[in-house]
C-alpha atoms as a PDB file:
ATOM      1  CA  UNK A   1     268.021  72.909 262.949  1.00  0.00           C
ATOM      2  CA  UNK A   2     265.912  73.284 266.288  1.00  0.00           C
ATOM      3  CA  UNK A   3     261.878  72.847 266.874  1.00  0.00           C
ATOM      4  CA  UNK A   4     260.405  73.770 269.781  1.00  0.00           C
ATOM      5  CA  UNK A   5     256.276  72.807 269.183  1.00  0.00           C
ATOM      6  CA  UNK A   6     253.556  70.960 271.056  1.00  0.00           C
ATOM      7  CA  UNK A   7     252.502  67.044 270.306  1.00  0.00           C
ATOM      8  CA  UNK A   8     250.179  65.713 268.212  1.00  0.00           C
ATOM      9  CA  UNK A   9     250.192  61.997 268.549  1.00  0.00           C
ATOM     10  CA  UNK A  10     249.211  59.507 265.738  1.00  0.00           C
ATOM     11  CA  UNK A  11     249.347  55.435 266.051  1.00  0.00           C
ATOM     12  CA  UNK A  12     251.327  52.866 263.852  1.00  0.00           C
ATOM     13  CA  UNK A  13     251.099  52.692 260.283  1.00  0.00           C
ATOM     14  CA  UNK A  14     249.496  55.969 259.042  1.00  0.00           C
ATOM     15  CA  UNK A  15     249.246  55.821 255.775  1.00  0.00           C
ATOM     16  CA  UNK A  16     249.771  58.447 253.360  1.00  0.00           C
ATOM     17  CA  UNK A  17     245.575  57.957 252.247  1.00  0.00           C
ATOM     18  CA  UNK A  18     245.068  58.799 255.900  1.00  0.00           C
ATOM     19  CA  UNK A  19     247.717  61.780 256.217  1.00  0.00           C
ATOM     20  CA  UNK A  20     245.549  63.683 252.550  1.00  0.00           C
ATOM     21  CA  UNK A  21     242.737  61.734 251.824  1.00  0.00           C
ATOM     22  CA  UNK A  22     242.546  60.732 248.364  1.00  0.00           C
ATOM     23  CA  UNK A  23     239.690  62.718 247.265  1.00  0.00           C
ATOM     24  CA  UNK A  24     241.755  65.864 247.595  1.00  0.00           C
ATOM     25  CA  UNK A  25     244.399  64.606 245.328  1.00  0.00           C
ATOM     26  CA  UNK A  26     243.031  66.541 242.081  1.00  0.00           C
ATOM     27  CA  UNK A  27     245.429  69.753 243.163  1.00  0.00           C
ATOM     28  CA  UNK A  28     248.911  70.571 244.425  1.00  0.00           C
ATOM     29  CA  UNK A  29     248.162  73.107 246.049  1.00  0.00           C
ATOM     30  CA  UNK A  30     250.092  73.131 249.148  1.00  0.00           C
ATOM     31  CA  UNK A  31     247.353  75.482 251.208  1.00  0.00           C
ATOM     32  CA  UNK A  32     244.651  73.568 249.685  1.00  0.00           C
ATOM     33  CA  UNK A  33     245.839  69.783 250.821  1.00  0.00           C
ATOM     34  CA  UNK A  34     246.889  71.460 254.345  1.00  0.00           C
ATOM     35  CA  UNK A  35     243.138  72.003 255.226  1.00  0.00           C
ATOM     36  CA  UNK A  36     243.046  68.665 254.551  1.00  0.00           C
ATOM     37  CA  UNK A  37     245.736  66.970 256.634  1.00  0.00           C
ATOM     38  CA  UNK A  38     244.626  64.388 258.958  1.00  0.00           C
ATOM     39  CA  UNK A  39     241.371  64.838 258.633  1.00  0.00           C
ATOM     40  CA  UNK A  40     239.896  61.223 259.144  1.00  0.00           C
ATOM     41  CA  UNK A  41     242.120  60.376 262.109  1.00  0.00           C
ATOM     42  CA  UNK A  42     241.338  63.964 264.017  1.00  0.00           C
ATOM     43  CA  UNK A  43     239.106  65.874 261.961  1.00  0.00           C
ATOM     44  CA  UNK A  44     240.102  69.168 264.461  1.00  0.00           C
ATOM     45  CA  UNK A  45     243.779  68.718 264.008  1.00  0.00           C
ATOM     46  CA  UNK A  46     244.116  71.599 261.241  1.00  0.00           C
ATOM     47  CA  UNK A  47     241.916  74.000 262.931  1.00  0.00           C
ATOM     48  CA  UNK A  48     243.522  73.252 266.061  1.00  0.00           C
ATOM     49  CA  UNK A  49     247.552  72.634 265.286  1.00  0.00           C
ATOM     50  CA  UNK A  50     249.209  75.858 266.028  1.00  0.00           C
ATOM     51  CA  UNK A  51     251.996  76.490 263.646  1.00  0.00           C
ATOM     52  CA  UNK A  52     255.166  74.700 264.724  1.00  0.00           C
ATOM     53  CA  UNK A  53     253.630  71.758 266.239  1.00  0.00           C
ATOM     54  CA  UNK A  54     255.808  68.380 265.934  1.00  0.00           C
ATOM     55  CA  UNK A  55     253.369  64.679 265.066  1.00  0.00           C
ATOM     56  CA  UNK A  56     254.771  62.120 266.975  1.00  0.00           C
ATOM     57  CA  UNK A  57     253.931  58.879 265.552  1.00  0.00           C
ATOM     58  CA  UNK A  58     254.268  54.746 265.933  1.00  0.00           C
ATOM     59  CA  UNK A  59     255.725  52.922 263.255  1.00  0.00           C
ATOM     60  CA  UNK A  60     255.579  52.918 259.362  1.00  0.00           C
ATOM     61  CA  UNK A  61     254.743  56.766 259.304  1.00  0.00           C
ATOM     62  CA  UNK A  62     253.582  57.643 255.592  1.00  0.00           C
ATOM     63  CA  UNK A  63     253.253  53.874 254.151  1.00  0.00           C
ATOM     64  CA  UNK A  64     250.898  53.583 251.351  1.00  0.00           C
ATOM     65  CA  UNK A  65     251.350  55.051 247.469  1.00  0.00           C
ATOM     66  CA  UNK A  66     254.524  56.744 246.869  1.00  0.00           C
ATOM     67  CA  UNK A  67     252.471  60.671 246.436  1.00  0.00           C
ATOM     68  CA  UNK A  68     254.483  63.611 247.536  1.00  0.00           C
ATOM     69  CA  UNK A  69     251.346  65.344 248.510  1.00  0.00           C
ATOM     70  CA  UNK A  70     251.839  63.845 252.227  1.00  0.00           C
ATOM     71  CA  UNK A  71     254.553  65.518 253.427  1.00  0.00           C
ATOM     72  CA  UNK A  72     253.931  68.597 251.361  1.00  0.00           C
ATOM     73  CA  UNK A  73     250.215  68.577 253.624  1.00  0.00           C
ATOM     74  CA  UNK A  74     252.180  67.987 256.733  1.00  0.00           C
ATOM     75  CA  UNK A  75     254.541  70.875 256.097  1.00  0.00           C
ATOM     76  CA  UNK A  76     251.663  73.436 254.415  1.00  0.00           C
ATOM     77  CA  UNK A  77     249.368  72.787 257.468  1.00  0.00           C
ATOM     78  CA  UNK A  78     252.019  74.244 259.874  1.00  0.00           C
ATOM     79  CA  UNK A  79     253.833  71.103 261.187  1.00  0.00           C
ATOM     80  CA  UNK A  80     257.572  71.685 261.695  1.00  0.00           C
ATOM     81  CA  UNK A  81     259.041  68.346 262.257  1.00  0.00           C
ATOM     82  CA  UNK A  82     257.904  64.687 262.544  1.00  0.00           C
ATOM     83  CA  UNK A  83     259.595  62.297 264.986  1.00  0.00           C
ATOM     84  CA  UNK A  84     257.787  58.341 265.138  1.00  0.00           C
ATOM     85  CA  UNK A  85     259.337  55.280 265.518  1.00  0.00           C
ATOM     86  CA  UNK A  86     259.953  54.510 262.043  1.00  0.00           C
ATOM     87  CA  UNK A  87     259.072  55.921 258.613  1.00  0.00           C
ATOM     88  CA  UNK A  88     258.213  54.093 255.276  1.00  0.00           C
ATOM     89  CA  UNK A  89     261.198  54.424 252.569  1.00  0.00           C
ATOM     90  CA  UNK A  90     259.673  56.645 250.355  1.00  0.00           C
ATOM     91  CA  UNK A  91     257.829  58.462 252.860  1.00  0.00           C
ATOM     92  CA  UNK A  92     261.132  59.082 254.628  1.00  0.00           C
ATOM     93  CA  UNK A  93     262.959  59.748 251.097  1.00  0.00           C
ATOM     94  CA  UNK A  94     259.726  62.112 249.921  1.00  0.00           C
ATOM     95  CA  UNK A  95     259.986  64.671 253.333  1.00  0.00           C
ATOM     96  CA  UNK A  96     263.347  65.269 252.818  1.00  0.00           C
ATOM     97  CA  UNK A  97     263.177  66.029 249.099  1.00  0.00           C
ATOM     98  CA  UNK A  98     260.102  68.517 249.967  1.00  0.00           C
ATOM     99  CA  UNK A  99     261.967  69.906 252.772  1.00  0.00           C
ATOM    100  CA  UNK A 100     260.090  68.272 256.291  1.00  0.00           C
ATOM    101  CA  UNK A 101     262.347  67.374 258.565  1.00  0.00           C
ATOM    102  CA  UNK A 102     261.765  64.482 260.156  1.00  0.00           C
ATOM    103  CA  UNK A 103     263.532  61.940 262.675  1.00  0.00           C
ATOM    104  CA  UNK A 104     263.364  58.414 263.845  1.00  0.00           C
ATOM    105  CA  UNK A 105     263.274  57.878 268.104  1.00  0.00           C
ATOM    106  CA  UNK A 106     261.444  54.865 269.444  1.00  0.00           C
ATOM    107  CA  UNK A 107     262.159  56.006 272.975  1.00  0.00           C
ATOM    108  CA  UNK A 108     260.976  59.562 272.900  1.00  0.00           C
ATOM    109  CA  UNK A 109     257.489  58.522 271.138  1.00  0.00           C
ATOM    110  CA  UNK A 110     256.791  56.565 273.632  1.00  0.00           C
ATOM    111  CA  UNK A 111     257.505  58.290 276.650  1.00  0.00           C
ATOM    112  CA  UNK A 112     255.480  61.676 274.415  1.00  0.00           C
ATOM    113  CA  UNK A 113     251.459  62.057 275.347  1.00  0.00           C
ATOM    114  CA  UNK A 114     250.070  64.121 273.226  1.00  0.00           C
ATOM    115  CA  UNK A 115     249.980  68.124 274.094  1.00  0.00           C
ATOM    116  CA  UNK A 116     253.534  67.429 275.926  1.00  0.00           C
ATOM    117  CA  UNK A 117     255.765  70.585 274.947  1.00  0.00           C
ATOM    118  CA  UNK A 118     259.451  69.522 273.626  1.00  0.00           C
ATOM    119  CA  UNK A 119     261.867  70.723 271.744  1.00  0.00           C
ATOM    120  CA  UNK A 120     263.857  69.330 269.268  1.00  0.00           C
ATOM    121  CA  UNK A 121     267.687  69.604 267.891  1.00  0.00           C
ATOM    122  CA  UNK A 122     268.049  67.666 264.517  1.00  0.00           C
ATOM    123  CA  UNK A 123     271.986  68.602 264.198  1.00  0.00           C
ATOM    124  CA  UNK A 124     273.007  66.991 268.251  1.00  0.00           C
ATOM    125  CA  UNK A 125     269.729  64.020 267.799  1.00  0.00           C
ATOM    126  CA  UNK A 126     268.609  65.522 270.800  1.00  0.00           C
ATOM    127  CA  UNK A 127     264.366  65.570 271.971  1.00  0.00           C
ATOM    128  CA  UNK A 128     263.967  67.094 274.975  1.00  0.00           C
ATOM    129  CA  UNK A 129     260.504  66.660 276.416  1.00  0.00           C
ATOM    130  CA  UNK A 130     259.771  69.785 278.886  1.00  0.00           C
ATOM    131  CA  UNK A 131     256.366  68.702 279.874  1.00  0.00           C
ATOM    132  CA  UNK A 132     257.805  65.415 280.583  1.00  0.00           C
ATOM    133  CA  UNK A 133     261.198  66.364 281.925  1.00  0.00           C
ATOM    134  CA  UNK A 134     263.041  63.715 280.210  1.00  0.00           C
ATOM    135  CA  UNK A 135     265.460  64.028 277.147  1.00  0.00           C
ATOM    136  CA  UNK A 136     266.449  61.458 274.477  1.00  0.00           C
ATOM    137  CA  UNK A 137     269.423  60.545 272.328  1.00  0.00           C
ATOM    138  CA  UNK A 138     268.193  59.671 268.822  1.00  0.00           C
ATOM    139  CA  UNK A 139     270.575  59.351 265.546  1.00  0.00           C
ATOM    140  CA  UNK A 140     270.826  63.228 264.188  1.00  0.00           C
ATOM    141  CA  UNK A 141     270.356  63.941 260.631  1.00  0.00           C
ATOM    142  CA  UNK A 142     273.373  63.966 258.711  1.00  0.00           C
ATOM    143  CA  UNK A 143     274.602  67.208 257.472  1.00  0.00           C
ATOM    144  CA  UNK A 144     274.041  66.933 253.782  1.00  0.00           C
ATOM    145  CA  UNK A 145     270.100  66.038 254.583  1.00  0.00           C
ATOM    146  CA  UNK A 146     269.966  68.832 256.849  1.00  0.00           C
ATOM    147  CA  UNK A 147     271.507  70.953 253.998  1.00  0.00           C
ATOM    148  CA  UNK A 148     268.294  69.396 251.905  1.00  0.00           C
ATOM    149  CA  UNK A 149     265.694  70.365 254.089  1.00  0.00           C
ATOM    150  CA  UNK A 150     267.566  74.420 254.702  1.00  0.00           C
ATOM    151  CA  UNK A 151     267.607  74.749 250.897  1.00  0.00           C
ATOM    152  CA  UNK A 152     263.335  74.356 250.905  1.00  0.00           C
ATOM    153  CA  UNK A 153     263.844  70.435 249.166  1.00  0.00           C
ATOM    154  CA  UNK A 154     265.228  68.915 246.535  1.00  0.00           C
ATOM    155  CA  UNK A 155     264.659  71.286 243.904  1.00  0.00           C
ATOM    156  CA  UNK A 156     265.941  73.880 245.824  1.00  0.00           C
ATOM    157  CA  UNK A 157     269.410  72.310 246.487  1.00  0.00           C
ATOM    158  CA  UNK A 158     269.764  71.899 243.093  1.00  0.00           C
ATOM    159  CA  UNK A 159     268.971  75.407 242.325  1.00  0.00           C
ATOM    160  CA  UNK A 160     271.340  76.269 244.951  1.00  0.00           C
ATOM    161  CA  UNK A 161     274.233  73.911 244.222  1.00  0.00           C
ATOM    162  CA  UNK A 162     273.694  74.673 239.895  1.00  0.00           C
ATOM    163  CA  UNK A 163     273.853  78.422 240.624  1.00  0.00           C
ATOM    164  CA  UNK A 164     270.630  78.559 239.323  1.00  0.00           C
END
């Protein structure tokens, strides 16, 4: 699995009120809670996220309430891939089951500024920032959650693996 997108960069503990505000919780609508993503940190980042774009972000990414609707935002509003220092537990355990990759590097988030161009190989654990000219080591994503995220979540790997 390989990324190549542009930066957006978010700080430490973004919480999953602040990644789909609560007030748009009443659907499920994946297209519906993307025009919603991030809206109270950067109130442009939907309009102006191309699709494939990567969020870099501190630590704790998606702390807060336990909702799926976070990642499923992140994913529906065009983001391919999230890399931060560190995740929350069920944040990290919730983008795998809805299929968003995502990947924990300390050193590449903070050497990333935000609009920096990189690409990303989730299989080798390898961020290479172009705009930066710099590439980091991180710990790649095993092949059975890589296998999650290629069979569109949870659900579908069970579909997949039931011969359903």
């Amino acid at each position: 699995m390989k990324f190549n997108g542009r930066i957006w960069k978010f700080g430490a503990d973004i919480d999953t009120d602040a990644i789909i505000p609560a007030r748009y919780l009443n659907t499920s609508d994946p297209g519906e809670l993307a025009k919603h993503c991030m809206e109270d940190l950067n109130p442009s980042f939907v309009k102006e996220a191309d699709k494939g774009d990567i969020i870099f972000a501190e630590e704790n990414f998606g702390c807060g309430s336990s909702r799926e609707h976070a990642p499923i935002a992140i994913k529906a509003a065009g983001i391919s891939c999230v890399v931060a220092k560190s995740f929350a537990r069920i944040f990290y355990r919730n983008s795998f089951n809805m299929a968003l990759p995502i990947m924990e590097c300390p050193e590449a988030v903070d050497a990333a500024r935000e609009g920096d161009e990189v690409e990303i190989d989730f299989g080798k654990g390898e961020i290479i920032n172009h705009t930066g000219d710099s590439t980091f080591n991180c710990q790649p994503i095993p092949p059975f959650m890589q296998e999650l995220i290629e069979s569109g979540g949870l659900m579908g790997y069970v579909r997949k693996k039931s011969g359903g």
